[in-house]
C-alpha atoms as a PDB file:
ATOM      1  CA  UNK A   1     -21.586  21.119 -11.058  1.00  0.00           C
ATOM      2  CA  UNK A   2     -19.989  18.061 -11.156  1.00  0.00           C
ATOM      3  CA  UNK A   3     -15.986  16.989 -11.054  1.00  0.00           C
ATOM      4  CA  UNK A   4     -15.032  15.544 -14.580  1.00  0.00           C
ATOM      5  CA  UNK A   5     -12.694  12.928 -14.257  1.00  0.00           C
ATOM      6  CA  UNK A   6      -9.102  13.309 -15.947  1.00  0.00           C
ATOM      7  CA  UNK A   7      -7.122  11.390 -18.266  1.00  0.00           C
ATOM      8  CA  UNK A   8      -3.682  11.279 -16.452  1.00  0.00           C
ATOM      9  CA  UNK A   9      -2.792   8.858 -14.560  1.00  0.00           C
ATOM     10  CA  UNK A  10      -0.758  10.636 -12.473  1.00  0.00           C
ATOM     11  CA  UNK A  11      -2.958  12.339 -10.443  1.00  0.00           C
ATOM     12  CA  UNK A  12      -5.395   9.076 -10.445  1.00  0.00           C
ATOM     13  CA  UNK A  13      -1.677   7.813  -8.294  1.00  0.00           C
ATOM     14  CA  UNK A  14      -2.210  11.037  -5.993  1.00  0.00           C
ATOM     15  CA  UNK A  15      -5.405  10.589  -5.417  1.00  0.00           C
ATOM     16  CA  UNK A  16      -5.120   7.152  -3.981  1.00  0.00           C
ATOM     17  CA  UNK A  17      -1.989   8.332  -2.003  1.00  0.00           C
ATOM     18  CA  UNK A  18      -4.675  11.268  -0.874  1.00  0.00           C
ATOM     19  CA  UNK A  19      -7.304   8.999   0.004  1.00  0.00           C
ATOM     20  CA  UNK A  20      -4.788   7.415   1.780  1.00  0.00           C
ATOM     21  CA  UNK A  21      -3.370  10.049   3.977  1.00  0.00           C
ATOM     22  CA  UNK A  22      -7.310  10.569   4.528  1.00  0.00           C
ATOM     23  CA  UNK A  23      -8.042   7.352   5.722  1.00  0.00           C
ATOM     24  CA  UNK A  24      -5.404   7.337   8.287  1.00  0.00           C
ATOM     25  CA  UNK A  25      -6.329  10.705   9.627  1.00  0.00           C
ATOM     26  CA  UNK A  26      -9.770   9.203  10.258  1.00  0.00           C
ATOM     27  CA  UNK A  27      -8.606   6.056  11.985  1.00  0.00           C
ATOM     28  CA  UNK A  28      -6.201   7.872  14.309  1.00  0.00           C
ATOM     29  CA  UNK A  29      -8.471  10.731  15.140  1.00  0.00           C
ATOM     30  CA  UNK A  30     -11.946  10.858  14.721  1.00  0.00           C
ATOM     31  CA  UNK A  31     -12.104   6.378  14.884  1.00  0.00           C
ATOM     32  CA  UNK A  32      -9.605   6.174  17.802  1.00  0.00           C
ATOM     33  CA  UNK A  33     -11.868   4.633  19.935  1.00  0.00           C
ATOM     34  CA  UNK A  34     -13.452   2.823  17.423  1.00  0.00           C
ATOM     35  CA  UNK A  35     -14.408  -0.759  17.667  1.00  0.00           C
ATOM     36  CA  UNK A  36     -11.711  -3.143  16.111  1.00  0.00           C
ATOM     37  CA  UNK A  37     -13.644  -4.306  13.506  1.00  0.00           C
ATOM     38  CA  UNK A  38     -13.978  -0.655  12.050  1.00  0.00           C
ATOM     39  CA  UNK A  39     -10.500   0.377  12.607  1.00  0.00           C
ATOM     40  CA  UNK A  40      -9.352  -2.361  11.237  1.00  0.00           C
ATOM     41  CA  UNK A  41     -11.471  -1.647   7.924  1.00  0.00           C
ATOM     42  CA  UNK A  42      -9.984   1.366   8.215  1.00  0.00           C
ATOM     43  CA  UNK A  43      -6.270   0.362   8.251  1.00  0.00           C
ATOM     44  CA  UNK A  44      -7.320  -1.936   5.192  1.00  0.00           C
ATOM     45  CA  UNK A  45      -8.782   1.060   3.521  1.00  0.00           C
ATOM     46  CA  UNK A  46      -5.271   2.887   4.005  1.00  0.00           C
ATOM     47  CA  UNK A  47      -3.320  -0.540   2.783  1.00  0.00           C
ATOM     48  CA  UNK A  48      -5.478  -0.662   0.030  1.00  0.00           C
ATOM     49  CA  UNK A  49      -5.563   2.389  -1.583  1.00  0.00           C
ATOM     50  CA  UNK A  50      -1.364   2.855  -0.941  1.00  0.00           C
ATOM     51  CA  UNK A  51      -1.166  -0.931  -2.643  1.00  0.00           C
ATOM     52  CA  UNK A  52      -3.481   0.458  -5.423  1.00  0.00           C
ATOM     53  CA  UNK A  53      -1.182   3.286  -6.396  1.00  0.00           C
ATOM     54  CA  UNK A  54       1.698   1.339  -6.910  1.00  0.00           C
ATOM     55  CA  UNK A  55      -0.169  -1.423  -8.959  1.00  0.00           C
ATOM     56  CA  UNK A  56      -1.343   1.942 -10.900  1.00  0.00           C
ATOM     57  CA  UNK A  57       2.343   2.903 -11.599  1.00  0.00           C
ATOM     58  CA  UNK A  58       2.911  -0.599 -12.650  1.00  0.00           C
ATOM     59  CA  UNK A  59       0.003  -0.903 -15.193  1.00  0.00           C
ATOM     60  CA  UNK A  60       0.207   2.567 -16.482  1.00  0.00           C
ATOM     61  CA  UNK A  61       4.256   1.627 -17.075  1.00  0.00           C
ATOM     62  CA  UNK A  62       3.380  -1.602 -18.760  1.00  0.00           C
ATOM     63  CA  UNK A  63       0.740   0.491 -20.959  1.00  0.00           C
ATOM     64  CA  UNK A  64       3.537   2.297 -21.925  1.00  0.00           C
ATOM     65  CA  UNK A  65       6.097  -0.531 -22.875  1.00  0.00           C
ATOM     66  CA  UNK A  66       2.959  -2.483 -23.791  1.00  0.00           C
ATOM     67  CA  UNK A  67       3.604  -5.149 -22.351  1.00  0.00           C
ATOM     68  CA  UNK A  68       0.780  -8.171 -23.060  1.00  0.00           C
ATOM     69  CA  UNK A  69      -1.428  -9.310 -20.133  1.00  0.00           C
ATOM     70  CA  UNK A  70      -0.010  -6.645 -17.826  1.00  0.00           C
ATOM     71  CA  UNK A  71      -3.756  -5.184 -17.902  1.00  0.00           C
ATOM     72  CA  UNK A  72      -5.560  -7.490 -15.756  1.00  0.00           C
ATOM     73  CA  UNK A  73      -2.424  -7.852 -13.257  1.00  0.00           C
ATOM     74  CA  UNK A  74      -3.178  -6.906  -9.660  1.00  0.00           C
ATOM     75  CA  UNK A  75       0.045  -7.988  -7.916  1.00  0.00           C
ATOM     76  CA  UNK A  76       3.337  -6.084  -7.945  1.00  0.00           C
ATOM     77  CA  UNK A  77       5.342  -9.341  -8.257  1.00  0.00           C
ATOM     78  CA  UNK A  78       3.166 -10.356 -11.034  1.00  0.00           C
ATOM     79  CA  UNK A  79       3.544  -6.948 -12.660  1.00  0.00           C
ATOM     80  CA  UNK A  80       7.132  -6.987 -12.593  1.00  0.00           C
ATOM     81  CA  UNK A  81       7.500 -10.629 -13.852  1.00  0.00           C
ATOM     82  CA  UNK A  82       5.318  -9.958 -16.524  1.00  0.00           C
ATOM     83  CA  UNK A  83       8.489  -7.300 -17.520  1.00  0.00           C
ATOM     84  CA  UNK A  84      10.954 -10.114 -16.935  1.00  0.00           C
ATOM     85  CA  UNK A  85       8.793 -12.522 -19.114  1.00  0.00           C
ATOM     86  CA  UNK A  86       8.363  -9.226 -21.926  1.00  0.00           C
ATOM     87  CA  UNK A  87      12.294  -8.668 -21.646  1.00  0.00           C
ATOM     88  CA  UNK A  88      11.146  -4.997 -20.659  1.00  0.00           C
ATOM     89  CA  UNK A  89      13.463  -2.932 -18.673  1.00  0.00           C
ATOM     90  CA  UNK A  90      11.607  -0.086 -17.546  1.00  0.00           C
ATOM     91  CA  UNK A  91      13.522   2.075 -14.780  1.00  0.00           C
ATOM     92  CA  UNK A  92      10.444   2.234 -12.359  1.00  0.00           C
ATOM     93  CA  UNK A  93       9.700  -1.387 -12.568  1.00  0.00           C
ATOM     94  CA  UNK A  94      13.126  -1.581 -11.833  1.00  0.00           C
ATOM     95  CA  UNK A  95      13.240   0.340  -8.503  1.00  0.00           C
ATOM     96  CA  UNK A  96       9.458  -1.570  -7.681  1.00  0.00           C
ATOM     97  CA  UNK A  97      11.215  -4.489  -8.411  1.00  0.00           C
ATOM     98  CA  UNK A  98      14.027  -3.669  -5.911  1.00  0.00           C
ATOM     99  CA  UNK A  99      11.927  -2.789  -3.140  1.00  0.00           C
ATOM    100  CA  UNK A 100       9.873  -5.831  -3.278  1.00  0.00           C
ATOM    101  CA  UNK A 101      13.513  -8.097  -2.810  1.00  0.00           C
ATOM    102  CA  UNK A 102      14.629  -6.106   0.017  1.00  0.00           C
ATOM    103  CA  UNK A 103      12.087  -7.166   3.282  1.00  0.00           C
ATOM    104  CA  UNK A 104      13.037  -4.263   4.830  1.00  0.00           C
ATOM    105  CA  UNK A 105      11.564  -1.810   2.096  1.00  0.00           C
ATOM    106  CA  UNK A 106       7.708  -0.235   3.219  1.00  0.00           C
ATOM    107  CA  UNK A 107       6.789  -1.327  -0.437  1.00  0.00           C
ATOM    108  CA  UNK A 108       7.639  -5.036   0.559  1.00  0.00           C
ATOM    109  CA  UNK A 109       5.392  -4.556   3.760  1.00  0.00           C
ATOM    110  CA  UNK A 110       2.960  -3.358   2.030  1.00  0.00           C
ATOM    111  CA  UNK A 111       2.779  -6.562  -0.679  1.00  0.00           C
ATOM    112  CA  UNK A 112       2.880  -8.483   2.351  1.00  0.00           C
ATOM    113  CA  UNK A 113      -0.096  -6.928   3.793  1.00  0.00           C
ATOM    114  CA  UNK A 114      -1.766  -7.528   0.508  1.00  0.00           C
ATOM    115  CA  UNK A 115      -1.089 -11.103   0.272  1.00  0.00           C
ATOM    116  CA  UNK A 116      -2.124 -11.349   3.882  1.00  0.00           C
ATOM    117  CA  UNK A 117      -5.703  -9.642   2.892  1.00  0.00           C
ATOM    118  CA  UNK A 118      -6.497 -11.664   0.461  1.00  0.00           C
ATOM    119  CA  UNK A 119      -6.255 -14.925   2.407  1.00  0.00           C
ATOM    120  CA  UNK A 120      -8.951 -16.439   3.849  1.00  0.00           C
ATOM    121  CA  UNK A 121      -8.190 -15.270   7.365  1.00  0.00           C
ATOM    122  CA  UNK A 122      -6.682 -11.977   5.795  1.00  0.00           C
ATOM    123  CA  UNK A 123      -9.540  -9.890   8.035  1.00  0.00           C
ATOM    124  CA  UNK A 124      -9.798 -11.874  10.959  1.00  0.00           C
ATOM    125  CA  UNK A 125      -6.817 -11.210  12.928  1.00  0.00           C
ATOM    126  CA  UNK A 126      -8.094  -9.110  15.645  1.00  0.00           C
ATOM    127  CA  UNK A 127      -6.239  -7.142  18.388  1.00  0.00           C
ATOM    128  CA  UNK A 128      -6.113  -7.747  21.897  1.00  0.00           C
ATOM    129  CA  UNK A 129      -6.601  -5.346  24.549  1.00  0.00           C
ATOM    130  CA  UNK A 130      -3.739  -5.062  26.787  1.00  0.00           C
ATOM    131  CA  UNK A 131      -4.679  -6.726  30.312  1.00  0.00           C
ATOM    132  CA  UNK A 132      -4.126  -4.701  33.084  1.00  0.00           C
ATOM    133  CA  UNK A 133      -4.179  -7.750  35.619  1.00  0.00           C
ATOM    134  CA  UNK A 134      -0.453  -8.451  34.372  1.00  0.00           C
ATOM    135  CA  UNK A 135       1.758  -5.922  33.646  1.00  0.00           C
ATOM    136  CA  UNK A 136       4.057  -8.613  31.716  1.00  0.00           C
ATOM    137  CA  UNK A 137       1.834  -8.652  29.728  1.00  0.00           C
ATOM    138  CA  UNK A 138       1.861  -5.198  28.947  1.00  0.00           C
ATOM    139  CA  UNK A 139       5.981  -5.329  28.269  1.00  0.00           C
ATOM    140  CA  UNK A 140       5.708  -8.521  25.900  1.00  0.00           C
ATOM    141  CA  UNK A 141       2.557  -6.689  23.512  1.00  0.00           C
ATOM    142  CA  UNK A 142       3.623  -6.619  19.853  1.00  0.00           C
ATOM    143  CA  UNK A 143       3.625  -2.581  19.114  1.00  0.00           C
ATOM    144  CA  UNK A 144       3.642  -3.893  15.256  1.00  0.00           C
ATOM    145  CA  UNK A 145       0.345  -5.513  15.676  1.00  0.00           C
ATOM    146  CA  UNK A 146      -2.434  -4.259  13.957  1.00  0.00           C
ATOM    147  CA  UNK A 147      -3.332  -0.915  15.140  1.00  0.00           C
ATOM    148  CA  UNK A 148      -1.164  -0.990  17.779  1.00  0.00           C
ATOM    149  CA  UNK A 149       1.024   2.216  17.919  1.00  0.00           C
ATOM    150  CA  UNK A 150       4.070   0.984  15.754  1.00  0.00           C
ATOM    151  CA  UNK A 151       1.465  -0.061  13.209  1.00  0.00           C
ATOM    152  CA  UNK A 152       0.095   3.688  12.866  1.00  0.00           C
ATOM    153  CA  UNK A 153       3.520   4.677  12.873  1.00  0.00           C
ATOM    154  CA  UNK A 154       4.685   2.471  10.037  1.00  0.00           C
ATOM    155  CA  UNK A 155       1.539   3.307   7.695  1.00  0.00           C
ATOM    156  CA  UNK A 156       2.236   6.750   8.498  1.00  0.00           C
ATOM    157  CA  UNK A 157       5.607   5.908   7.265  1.00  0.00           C
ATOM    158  CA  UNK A 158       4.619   3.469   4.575  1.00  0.00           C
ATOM    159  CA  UNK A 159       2.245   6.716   2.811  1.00  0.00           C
ATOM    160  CA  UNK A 160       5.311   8.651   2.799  1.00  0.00           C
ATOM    161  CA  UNK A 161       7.321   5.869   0.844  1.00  0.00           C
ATOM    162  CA  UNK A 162       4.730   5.222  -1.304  1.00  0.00           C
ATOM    163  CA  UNK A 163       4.082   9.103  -2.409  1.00  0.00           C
ATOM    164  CA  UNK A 164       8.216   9.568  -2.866  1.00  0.00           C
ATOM    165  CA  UNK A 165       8.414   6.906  -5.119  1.00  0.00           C
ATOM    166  CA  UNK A 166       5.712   7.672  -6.937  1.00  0.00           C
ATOM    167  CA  UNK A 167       6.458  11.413  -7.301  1.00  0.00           C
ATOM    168  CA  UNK A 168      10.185  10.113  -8.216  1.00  0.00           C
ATOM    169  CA  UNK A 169       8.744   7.540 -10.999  1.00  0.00           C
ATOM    170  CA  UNK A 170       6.373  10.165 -12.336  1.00  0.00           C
ATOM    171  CA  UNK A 171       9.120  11.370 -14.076  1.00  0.00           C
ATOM    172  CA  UNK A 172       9.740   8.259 -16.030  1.00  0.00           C
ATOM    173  CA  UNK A 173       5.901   8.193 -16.934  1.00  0.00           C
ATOM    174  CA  UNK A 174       5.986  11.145 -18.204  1.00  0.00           C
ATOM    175  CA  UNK A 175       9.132  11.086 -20.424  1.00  0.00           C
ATOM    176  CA  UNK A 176       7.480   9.038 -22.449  1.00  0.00           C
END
């Protein structure tokens, strides 16, 4: 028997956020030792589908408000200027639209890491094994790099954000 597929949105949102969590298990568990190059498809995989439910959000609001062109959008900033340029004032474009501005905001990271992806070096930044010929060098390593342990920590972190606001703008979907 096969799954059929369900017309709410809303759960399409948790299962990226799912998918997500998923991912992330995998790459700090069973991929741990992993080459790079397959933990850091991986990590894109969790960026990704996080990124994806947000955009979801987005387009399933603008379906709502209808707002034109928002359809074929695949950028949060573009999503939420299209409700500038519309003169829409949705509240969860709103709060997307405030967590974009502030830097420090997960949801900003995230667009960031987006952006970064689809450049044409998006995939080839590569980690570097810690040397154990100098331990300065060990002191100075980035722990934000990718998958280095303040990366794991902050997607960890970033898949919490992500499902909260969704679960908080569901609400607003659903009024409607």
């Amino acid at each position: 028997m096969s799954r059929m597929v369900r017309e709410n949105a809303v759960s399409g949102l948790r299962e990226r956020i799912y998918f997500a969590q998923a991912l992330l298990r995998q790459l700090t568990r069973e991929q741990a030792g992993a080459v790079p190059a397959v933990r850091l498809a991986l990590r894109g995989a969790v960026v990704f589908h996080l990124y994806s439910a947000l955009v979801g959000l987005a387009r399933q609001s603008a379906s709502t408000y209808q707002v034109a062109g928002a359809d074929h959008l695949f950028s949060l900033a573009a999503l939420v200027q299209a409700f500038r340029d519309s003169e829409v004032e949705a509240p969860e474009m709103a709060i997307l639209g405030q967590a974009l501005a502030d830097r420090a905001d997960l949801i900003a990271w995230l667009d960031g890491e987006m952006q970064n992806a689809m450049g044409a070096a998006g995939l080839a930044r590569r980690p570097t094994p810690p040397s154990d010929a100098n331990a300065l060098n060990l002191m100075a390593e980035d722990r934000y790099a990718p998958l280095a342990e303040g990366d794991m920590e902050r997607l960890s972190n970033a898949i919490q954000r992500v499902s909260e606001l969704v679960e908080h703008c569901v609400g607003y979907l659903e009024e409607w």
